[in-house]
C-alpha atoms as a PDB file:
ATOM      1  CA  UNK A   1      37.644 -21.218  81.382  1.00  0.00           C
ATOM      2  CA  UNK A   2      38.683 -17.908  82.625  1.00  0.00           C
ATOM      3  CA  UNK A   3      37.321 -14.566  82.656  1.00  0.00           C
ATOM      4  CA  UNK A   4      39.611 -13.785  79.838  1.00  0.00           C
ATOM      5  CA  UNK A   5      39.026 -16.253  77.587  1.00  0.00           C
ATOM      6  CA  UNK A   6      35.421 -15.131  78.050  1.00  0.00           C
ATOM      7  CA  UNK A   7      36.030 -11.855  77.192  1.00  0.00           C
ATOM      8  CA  UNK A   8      38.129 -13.409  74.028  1.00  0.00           C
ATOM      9  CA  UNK A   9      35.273 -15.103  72.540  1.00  0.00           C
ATOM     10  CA  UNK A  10      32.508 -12.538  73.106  1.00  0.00           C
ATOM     11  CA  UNK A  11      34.958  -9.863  71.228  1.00  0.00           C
ATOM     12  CA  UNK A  12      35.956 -12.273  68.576  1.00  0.00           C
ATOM     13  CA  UNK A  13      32.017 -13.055  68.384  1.00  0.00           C
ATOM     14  CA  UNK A  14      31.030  -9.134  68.101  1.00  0.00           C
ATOM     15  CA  UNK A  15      34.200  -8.351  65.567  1.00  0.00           C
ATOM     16  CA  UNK A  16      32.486 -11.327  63.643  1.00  0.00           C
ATOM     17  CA  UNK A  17      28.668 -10.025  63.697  1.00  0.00           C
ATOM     18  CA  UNK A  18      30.834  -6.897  62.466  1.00  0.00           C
ATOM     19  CA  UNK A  19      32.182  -7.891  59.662  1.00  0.00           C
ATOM     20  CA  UNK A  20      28.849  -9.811  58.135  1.00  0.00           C
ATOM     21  CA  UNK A  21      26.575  -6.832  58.828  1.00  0.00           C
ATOM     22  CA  UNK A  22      29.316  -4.757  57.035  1.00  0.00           C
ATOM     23  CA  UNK A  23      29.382  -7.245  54.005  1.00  0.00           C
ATOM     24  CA  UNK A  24      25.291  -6.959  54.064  1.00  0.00           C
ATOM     25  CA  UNK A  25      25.569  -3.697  53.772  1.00  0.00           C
ATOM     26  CA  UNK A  26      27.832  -3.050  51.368  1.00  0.00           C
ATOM     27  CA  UNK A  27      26.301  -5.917  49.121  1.00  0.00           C
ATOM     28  CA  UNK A  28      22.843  -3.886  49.415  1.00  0.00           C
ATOM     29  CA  UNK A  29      24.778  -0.718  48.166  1.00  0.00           C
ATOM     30  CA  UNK A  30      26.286  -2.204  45.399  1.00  0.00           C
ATOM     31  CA  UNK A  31      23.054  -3.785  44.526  1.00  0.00           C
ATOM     32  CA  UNK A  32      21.315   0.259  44.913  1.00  0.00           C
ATOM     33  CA  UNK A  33      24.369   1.284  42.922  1.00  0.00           C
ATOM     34  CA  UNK A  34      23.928  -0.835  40.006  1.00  0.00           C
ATOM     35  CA  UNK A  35      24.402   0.444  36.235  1.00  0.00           C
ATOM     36  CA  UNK A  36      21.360   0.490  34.569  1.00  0.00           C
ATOM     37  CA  UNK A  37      20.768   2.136  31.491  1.00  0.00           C
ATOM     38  CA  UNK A  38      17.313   2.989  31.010  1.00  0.00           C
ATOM     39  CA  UNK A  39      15.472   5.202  27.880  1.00  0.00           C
ATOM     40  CA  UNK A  40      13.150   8.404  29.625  1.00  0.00           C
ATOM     41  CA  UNK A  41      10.983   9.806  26.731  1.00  0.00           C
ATOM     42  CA  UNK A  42      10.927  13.230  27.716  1.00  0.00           C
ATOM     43  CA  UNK A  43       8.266  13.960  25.047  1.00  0.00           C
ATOM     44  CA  UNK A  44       5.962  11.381  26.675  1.00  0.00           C
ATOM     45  CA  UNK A  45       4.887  12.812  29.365  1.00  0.00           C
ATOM     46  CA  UNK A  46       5.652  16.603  28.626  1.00  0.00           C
ATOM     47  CA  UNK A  47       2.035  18.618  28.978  1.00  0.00           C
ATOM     48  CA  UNK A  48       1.510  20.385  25.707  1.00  0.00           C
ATOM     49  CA  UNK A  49       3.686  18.940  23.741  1.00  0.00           C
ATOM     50  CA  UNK A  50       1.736  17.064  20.949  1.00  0.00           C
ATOM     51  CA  UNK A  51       2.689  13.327  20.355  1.00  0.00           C
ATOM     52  CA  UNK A  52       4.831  12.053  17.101  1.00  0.00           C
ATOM     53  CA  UNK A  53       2.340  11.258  14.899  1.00  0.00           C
ATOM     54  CA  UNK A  54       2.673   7.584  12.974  1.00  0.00           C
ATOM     55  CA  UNK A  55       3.403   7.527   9.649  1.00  0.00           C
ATOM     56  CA  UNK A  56       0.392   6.783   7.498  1.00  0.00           C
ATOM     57  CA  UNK A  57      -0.487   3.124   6.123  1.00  0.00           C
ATOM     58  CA  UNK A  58      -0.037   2.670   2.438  1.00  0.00           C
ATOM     59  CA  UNK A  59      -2.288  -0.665   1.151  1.00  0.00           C
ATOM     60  CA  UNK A  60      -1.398  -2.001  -2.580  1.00  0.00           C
ATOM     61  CA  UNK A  61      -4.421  -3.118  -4.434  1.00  0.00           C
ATOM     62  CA  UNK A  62      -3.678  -5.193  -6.921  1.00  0.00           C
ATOM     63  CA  UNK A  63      -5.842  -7.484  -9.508  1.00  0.00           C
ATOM     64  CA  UNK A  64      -6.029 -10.684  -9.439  1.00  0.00           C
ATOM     65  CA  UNK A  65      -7.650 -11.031 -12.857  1.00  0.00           C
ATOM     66  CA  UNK A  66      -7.784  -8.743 -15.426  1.00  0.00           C
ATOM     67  CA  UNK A  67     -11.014  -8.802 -17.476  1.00  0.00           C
ATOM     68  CA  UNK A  68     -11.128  -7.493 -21.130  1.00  0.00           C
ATOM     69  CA  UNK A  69     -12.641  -4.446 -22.412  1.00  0.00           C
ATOM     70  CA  UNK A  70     -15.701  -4.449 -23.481  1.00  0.00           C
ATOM     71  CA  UNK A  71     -15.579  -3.471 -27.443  1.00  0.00           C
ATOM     72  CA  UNK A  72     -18.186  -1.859 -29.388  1.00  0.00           C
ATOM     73  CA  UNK A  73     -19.928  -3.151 -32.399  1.00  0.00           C
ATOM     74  CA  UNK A  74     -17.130  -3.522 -35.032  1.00  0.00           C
ATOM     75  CA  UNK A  75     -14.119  -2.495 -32.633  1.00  0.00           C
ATOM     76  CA  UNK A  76     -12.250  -4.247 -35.073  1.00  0.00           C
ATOM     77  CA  UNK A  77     -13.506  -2.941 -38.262  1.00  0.00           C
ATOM     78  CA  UNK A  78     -13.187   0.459 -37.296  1.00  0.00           C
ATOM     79  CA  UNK A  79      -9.833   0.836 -35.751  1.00  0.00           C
ATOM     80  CA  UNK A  80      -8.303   0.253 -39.498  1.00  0.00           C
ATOM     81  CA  UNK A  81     -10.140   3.119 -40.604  1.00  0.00           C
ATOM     82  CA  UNK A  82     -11.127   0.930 -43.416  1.00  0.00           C
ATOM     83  CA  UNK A  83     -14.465   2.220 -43.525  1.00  0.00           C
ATOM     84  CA  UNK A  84     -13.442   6.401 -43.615  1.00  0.00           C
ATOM     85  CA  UNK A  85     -11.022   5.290 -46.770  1.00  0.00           C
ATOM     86  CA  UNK A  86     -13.880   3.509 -48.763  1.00  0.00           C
ATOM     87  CA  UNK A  87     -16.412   6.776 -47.735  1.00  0.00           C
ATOM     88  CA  UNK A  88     -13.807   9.104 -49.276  1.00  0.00           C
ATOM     89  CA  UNK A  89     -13.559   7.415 -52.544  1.00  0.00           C
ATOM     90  CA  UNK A  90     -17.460   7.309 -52.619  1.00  0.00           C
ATOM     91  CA  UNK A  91     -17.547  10.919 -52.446  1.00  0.00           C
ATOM     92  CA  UNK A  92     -15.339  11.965 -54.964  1.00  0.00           C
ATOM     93  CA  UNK A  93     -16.925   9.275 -57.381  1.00  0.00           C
ATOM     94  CA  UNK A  94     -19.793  10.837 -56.643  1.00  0.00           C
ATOM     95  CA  UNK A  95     -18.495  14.806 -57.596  1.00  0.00           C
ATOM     96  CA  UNK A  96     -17.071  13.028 -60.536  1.00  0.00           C
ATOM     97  CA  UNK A  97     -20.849  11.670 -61.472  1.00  0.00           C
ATOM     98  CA  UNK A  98     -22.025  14.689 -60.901  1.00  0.00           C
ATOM     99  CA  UNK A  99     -19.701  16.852 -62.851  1.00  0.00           C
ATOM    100  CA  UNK A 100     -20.531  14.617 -65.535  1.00  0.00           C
ATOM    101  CA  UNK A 101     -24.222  14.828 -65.469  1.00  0.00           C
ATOM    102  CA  UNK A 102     -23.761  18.518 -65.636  1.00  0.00           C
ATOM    103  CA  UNK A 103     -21.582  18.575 -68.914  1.00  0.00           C
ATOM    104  CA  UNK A 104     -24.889  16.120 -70.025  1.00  0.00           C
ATOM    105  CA  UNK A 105     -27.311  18.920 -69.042  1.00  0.00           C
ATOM    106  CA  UNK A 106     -25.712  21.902 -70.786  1.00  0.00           C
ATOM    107  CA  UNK A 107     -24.421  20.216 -74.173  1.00  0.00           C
ATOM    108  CA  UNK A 108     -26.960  17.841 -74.511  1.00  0.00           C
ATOM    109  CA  UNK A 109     -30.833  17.512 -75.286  1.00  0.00           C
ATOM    110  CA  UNK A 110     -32.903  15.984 -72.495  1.00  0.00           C
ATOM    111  CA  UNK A 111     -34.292  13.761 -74.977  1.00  0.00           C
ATOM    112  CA  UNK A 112     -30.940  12.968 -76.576  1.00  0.00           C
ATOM    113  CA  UNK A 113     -29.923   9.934 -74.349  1.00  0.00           C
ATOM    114  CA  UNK A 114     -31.703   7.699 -71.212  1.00  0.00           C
ATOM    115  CA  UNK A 115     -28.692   8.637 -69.443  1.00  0.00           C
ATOM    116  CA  UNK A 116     -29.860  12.458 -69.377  1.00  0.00           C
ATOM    117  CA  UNK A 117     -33.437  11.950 -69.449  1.00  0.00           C
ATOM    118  CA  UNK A 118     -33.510  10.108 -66.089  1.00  0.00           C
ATOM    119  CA  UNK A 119     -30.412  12.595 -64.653  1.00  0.00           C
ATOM    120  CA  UNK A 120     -28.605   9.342 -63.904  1.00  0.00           C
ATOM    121  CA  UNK A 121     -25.284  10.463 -63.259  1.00  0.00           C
ATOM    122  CA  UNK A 122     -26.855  13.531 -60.570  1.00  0.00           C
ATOM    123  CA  UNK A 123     -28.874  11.011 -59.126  1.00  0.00           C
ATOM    124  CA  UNK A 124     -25.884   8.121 -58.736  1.00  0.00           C
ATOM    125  CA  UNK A 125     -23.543  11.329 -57.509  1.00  0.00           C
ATOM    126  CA  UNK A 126     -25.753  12.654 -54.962  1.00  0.00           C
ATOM    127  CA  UNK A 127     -26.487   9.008 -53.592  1.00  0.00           C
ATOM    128  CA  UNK A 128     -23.106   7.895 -53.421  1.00  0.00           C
ATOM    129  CA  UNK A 129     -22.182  11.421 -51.654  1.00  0.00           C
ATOM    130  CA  UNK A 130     -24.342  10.727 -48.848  1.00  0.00           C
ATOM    131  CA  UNK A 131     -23.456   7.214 -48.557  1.00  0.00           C
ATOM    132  CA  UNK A 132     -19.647   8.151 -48.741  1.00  0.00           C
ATOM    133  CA  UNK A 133     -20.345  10.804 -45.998  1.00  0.00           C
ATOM    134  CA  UNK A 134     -21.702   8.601 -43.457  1.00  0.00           C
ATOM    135  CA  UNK A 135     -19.437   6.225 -43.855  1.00  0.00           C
ATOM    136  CA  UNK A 136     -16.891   8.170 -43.105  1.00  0.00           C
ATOM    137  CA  UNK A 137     -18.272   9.288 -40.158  1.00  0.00           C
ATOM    138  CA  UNK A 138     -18.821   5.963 -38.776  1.00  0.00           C
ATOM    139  CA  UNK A 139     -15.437   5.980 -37.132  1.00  0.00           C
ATOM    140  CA  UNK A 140     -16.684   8.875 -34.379  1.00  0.00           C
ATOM    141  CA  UNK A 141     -20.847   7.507 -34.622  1.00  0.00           C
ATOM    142  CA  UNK A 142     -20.783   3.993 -34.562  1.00  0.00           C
ATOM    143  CA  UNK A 143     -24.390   3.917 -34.430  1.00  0.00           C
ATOM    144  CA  UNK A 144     -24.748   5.357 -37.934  1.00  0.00           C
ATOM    145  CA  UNK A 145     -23.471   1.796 -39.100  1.00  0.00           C
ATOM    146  CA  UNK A 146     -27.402   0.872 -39.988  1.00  0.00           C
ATOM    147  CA  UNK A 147     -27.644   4.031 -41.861  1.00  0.00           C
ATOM    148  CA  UNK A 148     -24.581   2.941 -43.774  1.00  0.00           C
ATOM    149  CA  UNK A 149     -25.044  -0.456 -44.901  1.00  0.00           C
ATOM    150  CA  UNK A 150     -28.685   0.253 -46.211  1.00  0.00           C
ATOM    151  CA  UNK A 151     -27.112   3.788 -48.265  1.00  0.00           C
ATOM    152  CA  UNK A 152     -24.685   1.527 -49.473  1.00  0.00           C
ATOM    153  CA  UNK A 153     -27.538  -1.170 -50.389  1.00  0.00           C
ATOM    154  CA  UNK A 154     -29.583   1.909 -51.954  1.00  0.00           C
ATOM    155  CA  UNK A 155     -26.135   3.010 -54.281  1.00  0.00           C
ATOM    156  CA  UNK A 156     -25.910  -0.500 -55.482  1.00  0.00           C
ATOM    157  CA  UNK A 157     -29.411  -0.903 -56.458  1.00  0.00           C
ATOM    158  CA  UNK A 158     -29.594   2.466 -58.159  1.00  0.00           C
ATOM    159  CA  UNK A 159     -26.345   1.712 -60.006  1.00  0.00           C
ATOM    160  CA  UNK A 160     -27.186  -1.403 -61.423  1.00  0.00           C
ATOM    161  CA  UNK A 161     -30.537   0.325 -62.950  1.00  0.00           C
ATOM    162  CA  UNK A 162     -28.237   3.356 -64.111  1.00  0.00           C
ATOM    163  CA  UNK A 163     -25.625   0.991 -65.806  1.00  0.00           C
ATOM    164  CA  UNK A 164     -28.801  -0.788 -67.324  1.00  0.00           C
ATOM    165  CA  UNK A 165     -29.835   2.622 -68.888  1.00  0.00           C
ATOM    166  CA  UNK A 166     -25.976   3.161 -69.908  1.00  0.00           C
ATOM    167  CA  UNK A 167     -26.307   0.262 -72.128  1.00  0.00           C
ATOM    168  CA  UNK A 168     -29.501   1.048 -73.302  1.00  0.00           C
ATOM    169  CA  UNK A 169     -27.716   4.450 -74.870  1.00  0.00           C
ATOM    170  CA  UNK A 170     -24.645   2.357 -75.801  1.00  0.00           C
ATOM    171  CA  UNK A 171     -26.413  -0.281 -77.699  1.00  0.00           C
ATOM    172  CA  UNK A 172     -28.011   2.899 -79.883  1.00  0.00           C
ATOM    173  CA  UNK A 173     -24.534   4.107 -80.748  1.00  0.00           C
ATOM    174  CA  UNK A 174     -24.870   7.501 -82.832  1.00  0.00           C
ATOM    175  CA  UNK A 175     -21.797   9.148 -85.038  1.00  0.00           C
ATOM    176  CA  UNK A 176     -23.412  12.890 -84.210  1.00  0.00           C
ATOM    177  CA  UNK A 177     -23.431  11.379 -80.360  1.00  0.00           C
ATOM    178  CA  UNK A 178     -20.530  10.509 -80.111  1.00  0.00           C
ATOM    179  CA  UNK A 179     -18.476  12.696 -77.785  1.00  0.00           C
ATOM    180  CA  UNK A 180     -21.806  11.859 -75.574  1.00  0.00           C
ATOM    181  CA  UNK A 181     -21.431   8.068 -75.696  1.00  0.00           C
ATOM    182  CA  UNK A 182     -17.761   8.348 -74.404  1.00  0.00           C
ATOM    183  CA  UNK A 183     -18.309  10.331 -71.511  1.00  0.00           C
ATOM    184  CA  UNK A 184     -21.585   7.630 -70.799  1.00  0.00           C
ATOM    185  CA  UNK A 185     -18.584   4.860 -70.942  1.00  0.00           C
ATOM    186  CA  UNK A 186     -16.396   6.737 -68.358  1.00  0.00           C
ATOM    187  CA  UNK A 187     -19.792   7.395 -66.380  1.00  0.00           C
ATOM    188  CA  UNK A 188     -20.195   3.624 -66.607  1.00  0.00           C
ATOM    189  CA  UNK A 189     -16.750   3.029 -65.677  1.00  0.00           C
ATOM    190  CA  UNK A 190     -16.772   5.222 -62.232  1.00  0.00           C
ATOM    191  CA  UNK A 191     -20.173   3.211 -61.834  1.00  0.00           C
ATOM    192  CA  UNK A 192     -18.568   0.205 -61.603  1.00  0.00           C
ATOM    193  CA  UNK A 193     -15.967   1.734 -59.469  1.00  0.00           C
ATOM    194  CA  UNK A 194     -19.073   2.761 -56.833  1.00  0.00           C
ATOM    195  CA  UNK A 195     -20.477  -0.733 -57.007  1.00  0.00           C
ATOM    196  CA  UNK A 196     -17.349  -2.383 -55.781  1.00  0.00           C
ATOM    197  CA  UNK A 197     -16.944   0.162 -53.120  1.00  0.00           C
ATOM    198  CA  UNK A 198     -20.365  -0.447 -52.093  1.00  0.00           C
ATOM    199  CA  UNK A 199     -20.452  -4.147 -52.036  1.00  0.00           C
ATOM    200  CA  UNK A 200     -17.317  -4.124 -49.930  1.00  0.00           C
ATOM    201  CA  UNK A 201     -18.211  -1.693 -47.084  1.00  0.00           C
ATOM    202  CA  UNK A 202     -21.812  -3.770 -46.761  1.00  0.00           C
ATOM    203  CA  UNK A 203     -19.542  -7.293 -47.154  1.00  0.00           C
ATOM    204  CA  UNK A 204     -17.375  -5.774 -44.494  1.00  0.00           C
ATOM    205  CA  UNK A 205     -20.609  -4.136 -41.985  1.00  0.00           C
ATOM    206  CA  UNK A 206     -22.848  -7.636 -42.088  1.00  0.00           C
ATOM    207  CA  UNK A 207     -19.492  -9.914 -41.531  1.00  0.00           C
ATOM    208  CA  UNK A 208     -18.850  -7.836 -38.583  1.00  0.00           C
ATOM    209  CA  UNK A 209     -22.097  -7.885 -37.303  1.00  0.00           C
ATOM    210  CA  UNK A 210     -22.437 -11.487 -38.281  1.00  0.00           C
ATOM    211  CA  UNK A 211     -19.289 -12.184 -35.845  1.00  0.00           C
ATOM    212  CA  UNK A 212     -20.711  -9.895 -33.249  1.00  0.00           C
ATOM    213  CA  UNK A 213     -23.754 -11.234 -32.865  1.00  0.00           C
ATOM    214  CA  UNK A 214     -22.423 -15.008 -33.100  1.00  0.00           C
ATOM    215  CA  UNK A 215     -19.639 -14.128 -29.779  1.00  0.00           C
ATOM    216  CA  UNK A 216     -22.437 -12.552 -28.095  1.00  0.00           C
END
């Protein structure tokens, strides 16, 4: 081998070692150039600058049972109203009784009749007044209903002795009384209108309370 042939291969060898480092390097730059997209958050590290806050958390309760309302002592009874009606026919029963026992007192002798003697029909109005008043107030004070059923009680007991003395007149019937005796048959008739009212507001209070106690 000649010197030229030498000098061939060591310039073919260099042009070679050339060429790689130059495909090194240009792999590295394409590798440094590479498109990458990448997010900055300027806001993250700006001083001052307060952070985005996170939206609050909402949580939704929601039962998994619903328990009932506790009712009050004759929930039932008193959301008809039934009660308030009944009081407001006791009361005007009652002014009706006692407008009666007034015509009683000023045309007639106290000695005339039973019925005026005793003052049943002010009595019977007055009583059935007071009961007719608190039961219609029962709907706002439920705790009156004692108070109501034994008023009611009382107006039934007094009536049946009033009707009694009623009778009594009636059975004794007078031609010179008789404009008296009438009116002590319509006072006997709104008597027997007061009983009924009576005996169904107490049927209506102890069947209530009859219920509410058995539940409970």
């Amino acid at each position: 081998m000649t010197c030229n042939d030498d000098c061939l291969c060591l310039s073919l060898y260099e042009e070679r070692e050339l060429v790689t480092s130059e495909a090194k390097l240009g792999q590295r730059s394409t590798m440094a150039c590479a498109d990458v997209e990448m997010e900055i958050d300027e806001d993250e590290g700006a001083p001052g600058r307060p952070l985005p806050r996170e939206p609050p958390m909402m949580q939704l309760y929601q039962a998994s049972e619903l328990l009932p309302d506790q009712k009050g002592p004759l929930y039932n009874l008193l959301q008809k109203k039934q009660p308030a009606v009944l009081g407001s026919l006791q009361m005007v029963s009652g002014l009706l009784s006692v407008g009666v026992g007034i015509i009683f007192a000023l045309t007639q002798e106290m000695e005339g009749s039973l019925f005026n003697l005793f003052r049943v029909s002010h009595l019977t109005g007055t009583l059935f007044i007071i009961a007719g008043a608190v039961s219609h107030l029962i709907f706002k004070y439920p705790e009156l209903l004692s108070v109501s059923l034994m008023a009611n009680s009382g107006c039934i007991i007094v009536a049946v002795v009033s009707a009694c003395l009623i009778s009594v007149d009636l059975a004794y019937w007078r031609r010179e009384n008789d404009q008296h005796l009438r009116m002590e048959v319509l006072e006997f008739c709104v008597l027997g209108l007061e009983v009924c009212l009576s005996a169904i507001l107490c049927f209506w209070i102890y069947k209530e309370k009859r219920a509410k106690s058995s539940s409970s």
